[in-house]
PDB file of N, CA and C in Angstrom:
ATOM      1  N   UNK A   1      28.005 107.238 -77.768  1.00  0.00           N
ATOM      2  CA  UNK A   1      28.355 106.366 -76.682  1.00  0.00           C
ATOM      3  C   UNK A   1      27.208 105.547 -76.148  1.00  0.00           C
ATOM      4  N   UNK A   2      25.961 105.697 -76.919  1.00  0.00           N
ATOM      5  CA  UNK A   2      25.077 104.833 -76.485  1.00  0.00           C
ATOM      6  C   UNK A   2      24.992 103.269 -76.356  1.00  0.00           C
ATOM      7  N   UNK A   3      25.167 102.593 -75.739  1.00  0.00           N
ATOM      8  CA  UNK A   3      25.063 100.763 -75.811  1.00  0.00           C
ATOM      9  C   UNK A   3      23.973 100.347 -77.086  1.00  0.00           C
ATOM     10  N   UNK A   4      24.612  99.575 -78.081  1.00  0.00           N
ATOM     11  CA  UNK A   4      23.639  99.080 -79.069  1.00  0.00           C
ATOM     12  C   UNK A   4      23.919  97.517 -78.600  1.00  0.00           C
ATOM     13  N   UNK A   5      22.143  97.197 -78.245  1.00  0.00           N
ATOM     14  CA  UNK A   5      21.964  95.690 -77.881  1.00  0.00           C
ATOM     15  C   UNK A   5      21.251  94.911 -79.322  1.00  0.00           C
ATOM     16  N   UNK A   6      21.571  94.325 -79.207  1.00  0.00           N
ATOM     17  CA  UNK A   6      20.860  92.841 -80.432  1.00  0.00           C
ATOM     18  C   UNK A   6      19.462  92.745 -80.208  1.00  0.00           C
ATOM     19  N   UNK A   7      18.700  93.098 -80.982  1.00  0.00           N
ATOM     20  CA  UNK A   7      17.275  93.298 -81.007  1.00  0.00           C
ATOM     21  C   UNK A   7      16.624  91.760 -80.963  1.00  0.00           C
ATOM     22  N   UNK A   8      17.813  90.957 -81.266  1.00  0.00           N
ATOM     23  CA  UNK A   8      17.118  88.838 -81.814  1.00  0.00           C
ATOM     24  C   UNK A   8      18.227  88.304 -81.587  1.00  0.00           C
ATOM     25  N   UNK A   9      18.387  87.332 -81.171  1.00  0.00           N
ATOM     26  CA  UNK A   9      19.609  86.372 -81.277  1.00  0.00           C
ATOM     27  C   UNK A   9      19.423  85.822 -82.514  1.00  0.00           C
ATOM     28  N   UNK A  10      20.776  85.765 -82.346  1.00  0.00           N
ATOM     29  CA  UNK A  10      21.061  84.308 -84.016  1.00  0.00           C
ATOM     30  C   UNK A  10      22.631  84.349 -83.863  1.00  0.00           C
ATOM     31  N   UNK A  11      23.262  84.210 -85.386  1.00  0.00           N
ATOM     32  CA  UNK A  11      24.676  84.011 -85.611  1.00  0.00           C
ATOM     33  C   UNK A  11      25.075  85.178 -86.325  1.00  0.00           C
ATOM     34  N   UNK A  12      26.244  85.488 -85.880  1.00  0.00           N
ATOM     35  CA  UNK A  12      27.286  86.872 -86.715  1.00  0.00           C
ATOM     36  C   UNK A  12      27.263  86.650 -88.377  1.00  0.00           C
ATOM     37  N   UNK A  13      27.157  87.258 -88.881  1.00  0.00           N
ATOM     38  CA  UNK A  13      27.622  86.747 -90.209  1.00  0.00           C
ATOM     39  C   UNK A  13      28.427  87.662 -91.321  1.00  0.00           C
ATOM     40  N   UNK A  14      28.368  88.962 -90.378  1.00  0.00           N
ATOM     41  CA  UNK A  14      29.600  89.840 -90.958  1.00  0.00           C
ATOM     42  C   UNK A  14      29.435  90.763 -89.801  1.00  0.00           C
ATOM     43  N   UNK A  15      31.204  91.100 -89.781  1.00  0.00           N
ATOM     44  CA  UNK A  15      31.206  91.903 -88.432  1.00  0.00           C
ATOM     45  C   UNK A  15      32.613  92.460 -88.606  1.00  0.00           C
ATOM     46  N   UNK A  16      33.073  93.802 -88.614  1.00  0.00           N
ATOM     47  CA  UNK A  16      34.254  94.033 -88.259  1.00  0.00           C
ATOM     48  C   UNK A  16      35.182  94.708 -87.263  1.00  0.00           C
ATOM     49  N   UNK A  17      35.450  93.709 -86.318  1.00  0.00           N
ATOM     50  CA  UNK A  17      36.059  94.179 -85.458  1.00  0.00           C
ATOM     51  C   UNK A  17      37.154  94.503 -84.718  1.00  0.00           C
ATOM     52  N   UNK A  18      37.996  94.950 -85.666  1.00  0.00           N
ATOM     53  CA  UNK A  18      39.273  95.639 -86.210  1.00  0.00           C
ATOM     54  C   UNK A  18      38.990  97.007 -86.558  1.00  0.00           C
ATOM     55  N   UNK A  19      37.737  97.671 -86.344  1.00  0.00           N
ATOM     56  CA  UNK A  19      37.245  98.812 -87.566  1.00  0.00           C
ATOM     57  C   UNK A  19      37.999  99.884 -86.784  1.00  0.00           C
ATOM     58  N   UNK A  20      38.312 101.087 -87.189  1.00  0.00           N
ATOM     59  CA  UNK A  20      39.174 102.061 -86.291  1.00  0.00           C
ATOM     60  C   UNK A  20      37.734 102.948 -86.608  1.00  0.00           C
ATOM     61  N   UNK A  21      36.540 103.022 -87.372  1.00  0.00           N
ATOM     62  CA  UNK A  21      35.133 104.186 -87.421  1.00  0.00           C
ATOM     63  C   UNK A  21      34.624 103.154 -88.188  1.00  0.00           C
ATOM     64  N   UNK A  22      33.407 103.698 -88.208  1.00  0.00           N
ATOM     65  CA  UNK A  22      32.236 103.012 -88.919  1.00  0.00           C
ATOM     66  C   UNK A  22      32.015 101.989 -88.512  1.00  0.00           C
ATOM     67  N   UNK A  23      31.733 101.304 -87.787  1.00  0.00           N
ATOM     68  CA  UNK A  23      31.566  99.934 -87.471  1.00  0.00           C
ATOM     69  C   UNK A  23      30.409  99.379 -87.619  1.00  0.00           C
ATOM     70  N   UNK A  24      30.017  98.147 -87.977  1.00  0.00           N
ATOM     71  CA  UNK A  24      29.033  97.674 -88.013  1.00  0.00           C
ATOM     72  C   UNK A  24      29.035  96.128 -87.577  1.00  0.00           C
ATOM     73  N   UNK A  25      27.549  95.234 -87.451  1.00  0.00           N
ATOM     74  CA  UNK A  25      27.183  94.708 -86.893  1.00  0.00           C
ATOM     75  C   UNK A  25      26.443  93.712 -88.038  1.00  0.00           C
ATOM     76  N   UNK A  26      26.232  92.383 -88.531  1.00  0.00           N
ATOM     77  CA  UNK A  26      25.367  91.670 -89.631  1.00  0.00           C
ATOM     78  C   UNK A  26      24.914  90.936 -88.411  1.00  0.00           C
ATOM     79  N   UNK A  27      23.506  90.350 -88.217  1.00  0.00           N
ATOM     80  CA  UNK A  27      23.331  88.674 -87.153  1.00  0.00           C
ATOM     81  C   UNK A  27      22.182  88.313 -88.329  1.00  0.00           C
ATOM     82  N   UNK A  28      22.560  87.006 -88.419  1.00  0.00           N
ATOM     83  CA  UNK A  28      21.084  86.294 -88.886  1.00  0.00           C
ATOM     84  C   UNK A  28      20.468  85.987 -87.800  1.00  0.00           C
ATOM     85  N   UNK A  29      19.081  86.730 -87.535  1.00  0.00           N
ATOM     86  CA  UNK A  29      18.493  86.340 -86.183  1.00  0.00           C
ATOM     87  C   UNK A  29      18.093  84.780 -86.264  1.00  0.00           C
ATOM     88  N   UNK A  30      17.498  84.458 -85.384  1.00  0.00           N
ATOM     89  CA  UNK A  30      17.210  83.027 -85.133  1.00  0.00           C
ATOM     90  C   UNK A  30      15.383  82.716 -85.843  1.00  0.00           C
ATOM     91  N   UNK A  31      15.060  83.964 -85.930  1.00  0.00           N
ATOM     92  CA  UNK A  31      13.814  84.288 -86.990  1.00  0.00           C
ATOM     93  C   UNK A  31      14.122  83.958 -88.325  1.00  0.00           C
ATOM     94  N   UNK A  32      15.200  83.918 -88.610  1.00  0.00           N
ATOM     95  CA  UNK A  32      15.375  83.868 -90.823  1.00  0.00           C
ATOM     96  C   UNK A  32      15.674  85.090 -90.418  1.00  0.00           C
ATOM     97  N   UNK A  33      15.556  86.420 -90.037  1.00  0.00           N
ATOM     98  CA  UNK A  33      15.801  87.920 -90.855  1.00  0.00           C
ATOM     99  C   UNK A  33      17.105  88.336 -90.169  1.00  0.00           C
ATOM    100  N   UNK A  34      17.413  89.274 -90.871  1.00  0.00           N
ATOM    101  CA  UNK A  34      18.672  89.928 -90.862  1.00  0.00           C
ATOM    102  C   UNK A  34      18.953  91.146 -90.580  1.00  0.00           C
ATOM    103  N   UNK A  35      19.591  90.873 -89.661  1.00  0.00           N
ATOM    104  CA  UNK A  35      19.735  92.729 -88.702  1.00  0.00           C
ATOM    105  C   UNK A  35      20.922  93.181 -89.013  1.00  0.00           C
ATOM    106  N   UNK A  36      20.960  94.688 -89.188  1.00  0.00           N
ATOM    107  CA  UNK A  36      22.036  95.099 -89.435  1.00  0.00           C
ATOM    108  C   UNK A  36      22.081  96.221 -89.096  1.00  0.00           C
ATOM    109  N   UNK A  37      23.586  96.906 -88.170  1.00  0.00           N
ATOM    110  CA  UNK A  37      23.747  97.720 -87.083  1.00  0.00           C
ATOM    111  C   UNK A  37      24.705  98.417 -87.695  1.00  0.00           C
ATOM    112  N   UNK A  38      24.732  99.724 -88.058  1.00  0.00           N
ATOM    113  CA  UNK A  38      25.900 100.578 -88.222  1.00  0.00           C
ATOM    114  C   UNK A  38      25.859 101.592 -87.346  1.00  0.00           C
ATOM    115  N   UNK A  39      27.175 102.459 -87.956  1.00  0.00           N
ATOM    116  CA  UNK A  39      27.658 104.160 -87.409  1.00  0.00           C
ATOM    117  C   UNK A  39      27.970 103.464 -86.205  1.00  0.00           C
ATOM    118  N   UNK A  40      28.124 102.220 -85.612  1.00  0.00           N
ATOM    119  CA  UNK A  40      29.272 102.516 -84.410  1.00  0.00           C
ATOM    120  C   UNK A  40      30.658 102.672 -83.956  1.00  0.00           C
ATOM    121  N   UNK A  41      31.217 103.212 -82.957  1.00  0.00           N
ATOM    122  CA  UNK A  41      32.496 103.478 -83.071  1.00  0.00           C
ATOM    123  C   UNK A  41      33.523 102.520 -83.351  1.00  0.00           C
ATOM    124  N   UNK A  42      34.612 103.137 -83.044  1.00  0.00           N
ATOM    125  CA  UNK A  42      35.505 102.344 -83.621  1.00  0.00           C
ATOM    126  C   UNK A  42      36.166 101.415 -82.173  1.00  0.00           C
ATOM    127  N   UNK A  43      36.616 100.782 -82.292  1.00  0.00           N
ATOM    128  CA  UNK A  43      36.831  99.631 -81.450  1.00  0.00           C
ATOM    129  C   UNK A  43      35.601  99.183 -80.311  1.00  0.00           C
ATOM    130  N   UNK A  44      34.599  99.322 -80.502  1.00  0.00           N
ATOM    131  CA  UNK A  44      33.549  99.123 -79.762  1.00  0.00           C
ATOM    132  C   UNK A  44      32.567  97.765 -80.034  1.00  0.00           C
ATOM    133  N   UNK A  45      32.761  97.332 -81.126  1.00  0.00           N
ATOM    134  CA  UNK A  45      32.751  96.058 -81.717  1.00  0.00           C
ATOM    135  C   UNK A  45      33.657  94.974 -81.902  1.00  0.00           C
ATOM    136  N   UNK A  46      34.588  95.657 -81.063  1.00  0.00           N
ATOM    137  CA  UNK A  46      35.907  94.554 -80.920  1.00  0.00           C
ATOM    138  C   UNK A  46      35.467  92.946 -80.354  1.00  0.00           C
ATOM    139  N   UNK A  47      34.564  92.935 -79.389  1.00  0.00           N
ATOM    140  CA  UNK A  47      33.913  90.974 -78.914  1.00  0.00           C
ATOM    141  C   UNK A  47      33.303  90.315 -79.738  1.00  0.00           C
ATOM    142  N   UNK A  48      32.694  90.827 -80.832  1.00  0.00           N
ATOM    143  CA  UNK A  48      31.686  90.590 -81.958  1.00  0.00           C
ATOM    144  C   UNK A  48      32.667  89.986 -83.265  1.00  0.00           C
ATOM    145  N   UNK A  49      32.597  88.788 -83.520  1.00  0.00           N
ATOM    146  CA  UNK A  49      33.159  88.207 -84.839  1.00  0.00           C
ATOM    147  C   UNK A  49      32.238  87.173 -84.903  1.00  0.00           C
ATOM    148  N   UNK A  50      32.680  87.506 -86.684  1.00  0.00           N
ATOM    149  CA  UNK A  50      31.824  86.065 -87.792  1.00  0.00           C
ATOM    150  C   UNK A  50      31.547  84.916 -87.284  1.00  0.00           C
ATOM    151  N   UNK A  51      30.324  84.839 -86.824  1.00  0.00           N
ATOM    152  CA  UNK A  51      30.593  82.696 -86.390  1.00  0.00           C
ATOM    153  C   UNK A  51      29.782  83.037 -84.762  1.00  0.00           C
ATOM    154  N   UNK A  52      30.150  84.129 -84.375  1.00  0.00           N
ATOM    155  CA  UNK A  52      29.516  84.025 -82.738  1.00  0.00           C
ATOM    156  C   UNK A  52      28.207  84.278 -82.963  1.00  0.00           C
ATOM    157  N   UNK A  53      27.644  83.408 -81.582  1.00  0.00           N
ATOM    158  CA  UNK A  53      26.472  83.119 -80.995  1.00  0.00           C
ATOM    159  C   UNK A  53      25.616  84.201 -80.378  1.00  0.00           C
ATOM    160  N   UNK A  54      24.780  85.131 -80.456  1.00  0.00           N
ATOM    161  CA  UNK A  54      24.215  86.525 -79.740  1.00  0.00           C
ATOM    162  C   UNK A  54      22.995  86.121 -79.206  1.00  0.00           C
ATOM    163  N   UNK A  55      22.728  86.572 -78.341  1.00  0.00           N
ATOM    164  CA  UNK A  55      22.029  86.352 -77.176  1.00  0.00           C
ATOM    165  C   UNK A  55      20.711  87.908 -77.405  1.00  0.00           C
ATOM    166  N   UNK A  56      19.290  87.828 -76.997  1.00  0.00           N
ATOM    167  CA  UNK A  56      18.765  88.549 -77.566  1.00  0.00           C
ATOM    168  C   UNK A  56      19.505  89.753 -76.281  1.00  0.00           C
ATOM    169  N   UNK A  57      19.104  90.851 -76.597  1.00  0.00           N
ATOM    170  CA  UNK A  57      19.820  92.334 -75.385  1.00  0.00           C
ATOM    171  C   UNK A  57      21.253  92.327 -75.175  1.00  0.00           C
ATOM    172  N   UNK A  58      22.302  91.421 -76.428  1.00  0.00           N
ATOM    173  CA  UNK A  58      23.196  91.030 -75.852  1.00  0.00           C
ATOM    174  C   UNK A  58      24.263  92.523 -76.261  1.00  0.00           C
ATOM    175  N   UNK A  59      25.133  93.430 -75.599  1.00  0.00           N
ATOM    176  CA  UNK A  59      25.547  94.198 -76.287  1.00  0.00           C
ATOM    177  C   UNK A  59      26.641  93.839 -77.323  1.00  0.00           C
ATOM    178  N   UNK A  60      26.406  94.868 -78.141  1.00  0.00           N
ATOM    179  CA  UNK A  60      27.169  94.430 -79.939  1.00  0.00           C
ATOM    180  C   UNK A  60      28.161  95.958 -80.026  1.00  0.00           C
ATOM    181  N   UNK A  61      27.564  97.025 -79.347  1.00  0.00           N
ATOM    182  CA  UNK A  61      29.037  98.014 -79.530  1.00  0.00           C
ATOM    183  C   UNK A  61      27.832  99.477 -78.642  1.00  0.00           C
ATOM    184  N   UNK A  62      29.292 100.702 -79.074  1.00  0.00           N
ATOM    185  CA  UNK A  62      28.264 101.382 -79.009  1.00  0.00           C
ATOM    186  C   UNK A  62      28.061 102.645 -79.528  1.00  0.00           C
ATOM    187  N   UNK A  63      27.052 103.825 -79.865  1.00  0.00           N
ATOM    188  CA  UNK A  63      26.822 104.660 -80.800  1.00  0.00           C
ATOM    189  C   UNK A  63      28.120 105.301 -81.157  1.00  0.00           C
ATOM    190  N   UNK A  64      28.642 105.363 -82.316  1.00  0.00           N
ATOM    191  CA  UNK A  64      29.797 106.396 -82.590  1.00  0.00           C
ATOM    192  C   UNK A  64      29.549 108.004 -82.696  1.00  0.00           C
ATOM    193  N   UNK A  65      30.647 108.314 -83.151  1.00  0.00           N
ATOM    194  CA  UNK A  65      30.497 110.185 -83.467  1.00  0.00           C
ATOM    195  C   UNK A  65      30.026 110.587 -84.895  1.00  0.00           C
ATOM    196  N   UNK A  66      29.623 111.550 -84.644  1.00  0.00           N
ATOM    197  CA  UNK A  66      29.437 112.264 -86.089  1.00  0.00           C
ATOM    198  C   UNK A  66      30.665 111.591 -87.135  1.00  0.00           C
ATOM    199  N   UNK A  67      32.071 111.239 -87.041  1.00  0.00           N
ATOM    200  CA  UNK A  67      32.500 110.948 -87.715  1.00  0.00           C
ATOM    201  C   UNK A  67      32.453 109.290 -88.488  1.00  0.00           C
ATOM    202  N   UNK A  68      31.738 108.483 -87.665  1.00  0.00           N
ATOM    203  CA  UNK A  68      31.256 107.685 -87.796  1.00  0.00           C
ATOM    204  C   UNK A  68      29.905 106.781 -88.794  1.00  0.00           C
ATOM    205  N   UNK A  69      29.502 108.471 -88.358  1.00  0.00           N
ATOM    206  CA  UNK A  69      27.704 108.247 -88.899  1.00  0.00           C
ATOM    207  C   UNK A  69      28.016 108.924 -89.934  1.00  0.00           C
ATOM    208  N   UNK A  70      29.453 109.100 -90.849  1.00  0.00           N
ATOM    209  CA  UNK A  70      29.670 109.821 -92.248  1.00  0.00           C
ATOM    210  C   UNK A  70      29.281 111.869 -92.166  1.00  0.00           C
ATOM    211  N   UNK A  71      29.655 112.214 -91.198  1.00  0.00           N
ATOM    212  CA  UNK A  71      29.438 113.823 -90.616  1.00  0.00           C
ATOM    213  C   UNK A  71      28.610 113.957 -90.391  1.00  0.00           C
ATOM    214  N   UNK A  72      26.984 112.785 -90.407  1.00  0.00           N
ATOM    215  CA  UNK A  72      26.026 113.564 -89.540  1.00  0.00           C
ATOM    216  C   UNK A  72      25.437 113.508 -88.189  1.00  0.00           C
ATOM    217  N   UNK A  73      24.443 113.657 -87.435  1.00  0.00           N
ATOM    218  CA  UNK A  73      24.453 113.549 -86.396  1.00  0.00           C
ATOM    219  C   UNK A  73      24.525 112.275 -85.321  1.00  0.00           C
ATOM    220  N   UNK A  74      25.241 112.154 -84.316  1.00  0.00           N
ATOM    221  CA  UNK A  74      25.406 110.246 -84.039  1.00  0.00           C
ATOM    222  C   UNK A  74      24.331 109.985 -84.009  1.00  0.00           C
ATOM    223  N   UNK A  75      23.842 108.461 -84.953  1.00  0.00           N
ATOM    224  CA  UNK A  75      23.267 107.531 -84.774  1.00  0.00           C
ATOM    225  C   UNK A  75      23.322 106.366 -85.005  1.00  0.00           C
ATOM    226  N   UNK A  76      22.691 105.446 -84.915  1.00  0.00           N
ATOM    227  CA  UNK A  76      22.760 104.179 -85.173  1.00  0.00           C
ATOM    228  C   UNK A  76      21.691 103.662 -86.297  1.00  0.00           C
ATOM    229  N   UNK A  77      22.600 102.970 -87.586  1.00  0.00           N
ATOM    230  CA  UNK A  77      21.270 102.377 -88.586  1.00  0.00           C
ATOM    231  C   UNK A  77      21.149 101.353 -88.215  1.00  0.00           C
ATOM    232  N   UNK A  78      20.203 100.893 -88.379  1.00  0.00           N
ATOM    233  CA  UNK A  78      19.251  99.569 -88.440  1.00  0.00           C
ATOM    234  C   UNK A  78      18.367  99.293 -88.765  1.00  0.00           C
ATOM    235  N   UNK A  79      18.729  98.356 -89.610  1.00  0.00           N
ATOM    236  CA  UNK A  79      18.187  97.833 -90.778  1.00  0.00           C
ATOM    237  C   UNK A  79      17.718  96.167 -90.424  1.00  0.00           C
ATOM    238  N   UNK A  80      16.365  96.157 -91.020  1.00  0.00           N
ATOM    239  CA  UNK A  80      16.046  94.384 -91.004  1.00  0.00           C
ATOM    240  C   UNK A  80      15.635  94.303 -92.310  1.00  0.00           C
ATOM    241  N   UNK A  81      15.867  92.809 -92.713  1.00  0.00           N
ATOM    242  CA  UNK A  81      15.435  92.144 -94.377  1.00  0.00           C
ATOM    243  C   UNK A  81      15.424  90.542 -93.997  1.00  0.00           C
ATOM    244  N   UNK A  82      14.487  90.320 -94.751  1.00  0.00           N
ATOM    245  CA  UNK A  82      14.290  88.744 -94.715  1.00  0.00           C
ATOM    246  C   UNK A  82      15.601  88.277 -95.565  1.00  0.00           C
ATOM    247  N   UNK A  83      15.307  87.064 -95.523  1.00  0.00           N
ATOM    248  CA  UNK A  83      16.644  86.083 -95.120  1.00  0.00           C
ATOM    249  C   UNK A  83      17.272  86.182 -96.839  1.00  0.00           C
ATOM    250  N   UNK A  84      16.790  86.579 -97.712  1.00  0.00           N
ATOM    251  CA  UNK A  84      17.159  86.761 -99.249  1.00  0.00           C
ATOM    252  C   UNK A  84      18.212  87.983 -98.905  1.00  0.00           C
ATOM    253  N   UNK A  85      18.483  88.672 -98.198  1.00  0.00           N
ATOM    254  CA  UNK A  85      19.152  89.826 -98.207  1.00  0.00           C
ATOM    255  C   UNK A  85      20.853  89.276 -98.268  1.00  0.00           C
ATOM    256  N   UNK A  86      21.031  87.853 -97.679  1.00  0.00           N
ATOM    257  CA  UNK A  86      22.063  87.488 -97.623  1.00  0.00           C
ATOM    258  C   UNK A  86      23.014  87.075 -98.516  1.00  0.00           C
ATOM    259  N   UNK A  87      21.992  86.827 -99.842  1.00  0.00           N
ATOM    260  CA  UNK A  87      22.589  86.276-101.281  1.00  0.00           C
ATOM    261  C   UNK A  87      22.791  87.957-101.839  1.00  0.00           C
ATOM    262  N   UNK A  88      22.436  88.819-101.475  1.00  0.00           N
ATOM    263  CA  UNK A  88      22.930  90.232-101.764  1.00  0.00           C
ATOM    264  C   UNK A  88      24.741  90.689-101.134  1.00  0.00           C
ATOM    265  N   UNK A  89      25.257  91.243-102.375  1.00  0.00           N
ATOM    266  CA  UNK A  89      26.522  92.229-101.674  1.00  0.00           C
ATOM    267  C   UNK A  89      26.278  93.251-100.656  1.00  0.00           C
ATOM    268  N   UNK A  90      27.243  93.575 -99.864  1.00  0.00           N
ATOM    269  CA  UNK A  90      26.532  94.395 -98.618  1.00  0.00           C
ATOM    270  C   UNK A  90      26.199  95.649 -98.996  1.00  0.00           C
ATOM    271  N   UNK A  91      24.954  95.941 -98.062  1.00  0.00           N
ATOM    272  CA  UNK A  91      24.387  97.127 -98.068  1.00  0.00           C
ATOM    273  C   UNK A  91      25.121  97.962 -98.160  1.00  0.00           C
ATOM    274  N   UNK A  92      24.626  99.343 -98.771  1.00  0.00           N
ATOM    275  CA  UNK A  92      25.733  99.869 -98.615  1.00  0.00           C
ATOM    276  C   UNK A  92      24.610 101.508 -98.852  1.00  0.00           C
ATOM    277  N   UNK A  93      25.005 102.483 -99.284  1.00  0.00           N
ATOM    278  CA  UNK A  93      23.719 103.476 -99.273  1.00  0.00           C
ATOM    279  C   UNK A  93      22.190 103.047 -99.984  1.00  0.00           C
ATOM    280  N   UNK A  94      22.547 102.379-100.899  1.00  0.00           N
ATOM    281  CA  UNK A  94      21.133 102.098-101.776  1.00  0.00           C
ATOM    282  C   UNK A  94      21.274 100.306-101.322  1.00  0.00           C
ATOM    283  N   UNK A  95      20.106 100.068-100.804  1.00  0.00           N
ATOM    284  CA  UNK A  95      19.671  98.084-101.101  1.00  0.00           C
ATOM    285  C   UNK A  95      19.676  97.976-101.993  1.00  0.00           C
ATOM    286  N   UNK A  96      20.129  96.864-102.773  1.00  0.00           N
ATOM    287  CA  UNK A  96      20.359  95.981-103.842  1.00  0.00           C
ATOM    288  C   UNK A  96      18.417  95.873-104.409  1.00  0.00           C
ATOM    289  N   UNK A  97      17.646  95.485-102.977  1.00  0.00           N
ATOM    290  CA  UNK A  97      16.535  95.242-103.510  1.00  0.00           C
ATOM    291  C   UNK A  97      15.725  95.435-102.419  1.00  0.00           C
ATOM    292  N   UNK A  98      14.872  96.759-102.515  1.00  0.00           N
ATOM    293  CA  UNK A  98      13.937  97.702-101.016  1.00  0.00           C
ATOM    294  C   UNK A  98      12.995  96.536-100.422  1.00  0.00           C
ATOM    295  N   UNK A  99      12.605  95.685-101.788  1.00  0.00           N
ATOM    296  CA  UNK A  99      11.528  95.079-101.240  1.00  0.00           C
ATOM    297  C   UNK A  99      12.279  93.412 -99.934  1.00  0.00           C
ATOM    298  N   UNK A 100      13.477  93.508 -99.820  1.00  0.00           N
ATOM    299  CA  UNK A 100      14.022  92.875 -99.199  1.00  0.00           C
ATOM    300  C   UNK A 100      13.680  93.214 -97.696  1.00  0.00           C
ATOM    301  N   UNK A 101      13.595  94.580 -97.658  1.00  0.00           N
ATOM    302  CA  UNK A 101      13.668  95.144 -96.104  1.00  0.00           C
ATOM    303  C   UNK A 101      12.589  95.105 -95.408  1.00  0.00           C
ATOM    304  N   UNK A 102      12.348  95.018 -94.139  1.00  0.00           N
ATOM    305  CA  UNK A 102      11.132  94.957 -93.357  1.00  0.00           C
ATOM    306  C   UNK A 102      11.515  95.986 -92.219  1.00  0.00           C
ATOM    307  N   UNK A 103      10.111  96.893 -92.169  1.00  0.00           N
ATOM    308  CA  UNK A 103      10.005  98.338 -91.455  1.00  0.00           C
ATOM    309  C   UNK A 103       9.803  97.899 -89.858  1.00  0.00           C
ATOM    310  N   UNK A 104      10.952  98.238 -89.069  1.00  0.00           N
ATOM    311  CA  UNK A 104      11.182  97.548 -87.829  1.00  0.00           C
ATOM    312  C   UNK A 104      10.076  98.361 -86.939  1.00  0.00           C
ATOM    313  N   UNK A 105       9.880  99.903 -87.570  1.00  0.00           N
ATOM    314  CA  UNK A 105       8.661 100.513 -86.511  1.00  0.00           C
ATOM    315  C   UNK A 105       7.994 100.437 -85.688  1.00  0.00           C
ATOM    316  N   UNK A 106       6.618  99.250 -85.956  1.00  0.00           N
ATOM    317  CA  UNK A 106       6.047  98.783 -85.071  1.00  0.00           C
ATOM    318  C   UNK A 106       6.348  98.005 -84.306  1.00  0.00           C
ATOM    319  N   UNK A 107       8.241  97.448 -84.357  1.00  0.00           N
ATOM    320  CA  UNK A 107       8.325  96.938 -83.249  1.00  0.00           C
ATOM    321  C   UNK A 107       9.223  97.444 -82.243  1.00  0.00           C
ATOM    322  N   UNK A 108       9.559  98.274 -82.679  1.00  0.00           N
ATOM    323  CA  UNK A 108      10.268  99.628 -81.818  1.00  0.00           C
ATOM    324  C   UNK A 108       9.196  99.949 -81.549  1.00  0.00           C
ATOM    325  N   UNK A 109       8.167 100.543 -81.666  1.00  0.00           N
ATOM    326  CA  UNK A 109       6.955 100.775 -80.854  1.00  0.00           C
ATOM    327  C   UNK A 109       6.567 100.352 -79.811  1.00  0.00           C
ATOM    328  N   UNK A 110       6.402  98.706 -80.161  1.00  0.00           N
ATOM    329  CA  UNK A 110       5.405  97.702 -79.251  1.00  0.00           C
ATOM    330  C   UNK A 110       7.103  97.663 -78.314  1.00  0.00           C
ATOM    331  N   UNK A 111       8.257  97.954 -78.433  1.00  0.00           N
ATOM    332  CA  UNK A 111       9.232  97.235 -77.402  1.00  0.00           C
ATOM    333  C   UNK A 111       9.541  98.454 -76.468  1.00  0.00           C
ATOM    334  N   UNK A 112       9.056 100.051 -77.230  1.00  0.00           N
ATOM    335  CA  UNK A 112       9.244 100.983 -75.917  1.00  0.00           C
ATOM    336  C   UNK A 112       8.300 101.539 -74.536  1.00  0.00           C
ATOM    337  N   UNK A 113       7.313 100.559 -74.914  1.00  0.00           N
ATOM    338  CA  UNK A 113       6.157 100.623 -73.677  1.00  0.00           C
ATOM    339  C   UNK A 113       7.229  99.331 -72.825  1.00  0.00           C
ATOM    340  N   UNK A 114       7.502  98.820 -72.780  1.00  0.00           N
ATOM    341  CA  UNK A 114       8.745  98.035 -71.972  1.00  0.00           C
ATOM    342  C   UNK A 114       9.770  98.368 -71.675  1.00  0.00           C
ATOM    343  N   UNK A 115      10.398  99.596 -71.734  1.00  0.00           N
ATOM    344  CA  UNK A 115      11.477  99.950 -71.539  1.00  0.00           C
ATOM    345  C   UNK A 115      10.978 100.598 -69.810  1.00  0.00           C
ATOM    346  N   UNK A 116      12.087 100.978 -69.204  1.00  0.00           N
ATOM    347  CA  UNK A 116      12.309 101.394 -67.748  1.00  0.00           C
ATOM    348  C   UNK A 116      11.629 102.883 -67.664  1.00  0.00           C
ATOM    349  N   UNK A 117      11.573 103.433 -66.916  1.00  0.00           N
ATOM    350  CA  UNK A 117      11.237 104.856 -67.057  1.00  0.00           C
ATOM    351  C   UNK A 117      12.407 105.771 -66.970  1.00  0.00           C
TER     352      UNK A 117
END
């Protein structure tokens, strides 16, 4: 039940929000790269379709259940890849191509000294 916000603005570019589990999230940020949000619940991505405009912190859904995250514990994936990731079929357990992806770490790092207490 956690709120998952949009780490970048850009445009939707796959989104399903019809999903009854698993839900996920595609934005081409406004950077070139490509974020991508799973394991959220099911109708919780219902405002989010192909073509809309996201705003950076904008909320996109929120954490699902274990049944969601495929039986294991709730979380949320997220994933970034430069802008080649898009001529790829969707992710899916294995990337098409690792060296596509970029390790968001250090900026989950540098963005939780900003968070509230």
């Amino acid at each position: 039940g956690t709120q998952v916000v949009a780490a970048v603005g850009g445009k939707v570019i796959n989104s399903n929000p019809e999903c009854s589990s698993d839900c996920s999230v595609t934005i081409k940020g406004t950077d070139g790269n490509i974020y991508y949000y799973d394991h959220m619940g099911g109708g919780t991505t219902k405002t989010i379709k192909k073509g809309d405009t996201i705003e950076p912190g904008q909320k996109l859904g929120l954490v699902g259940t274990a049944q969601d995250a495929e039986n294991t514990s709730p979380h949320l994936h997220f994933d970034i890849f430069n802008s080649s990731w898009e001529y790829h079929p969707a992710c899916g357990r294995v990337c098409p191509n690792k060296a596509d992806m970029i390790d968001p770490q250090p900026w989950l790092l540098d963005a939780y000294k900003y968070l509230p207490e």
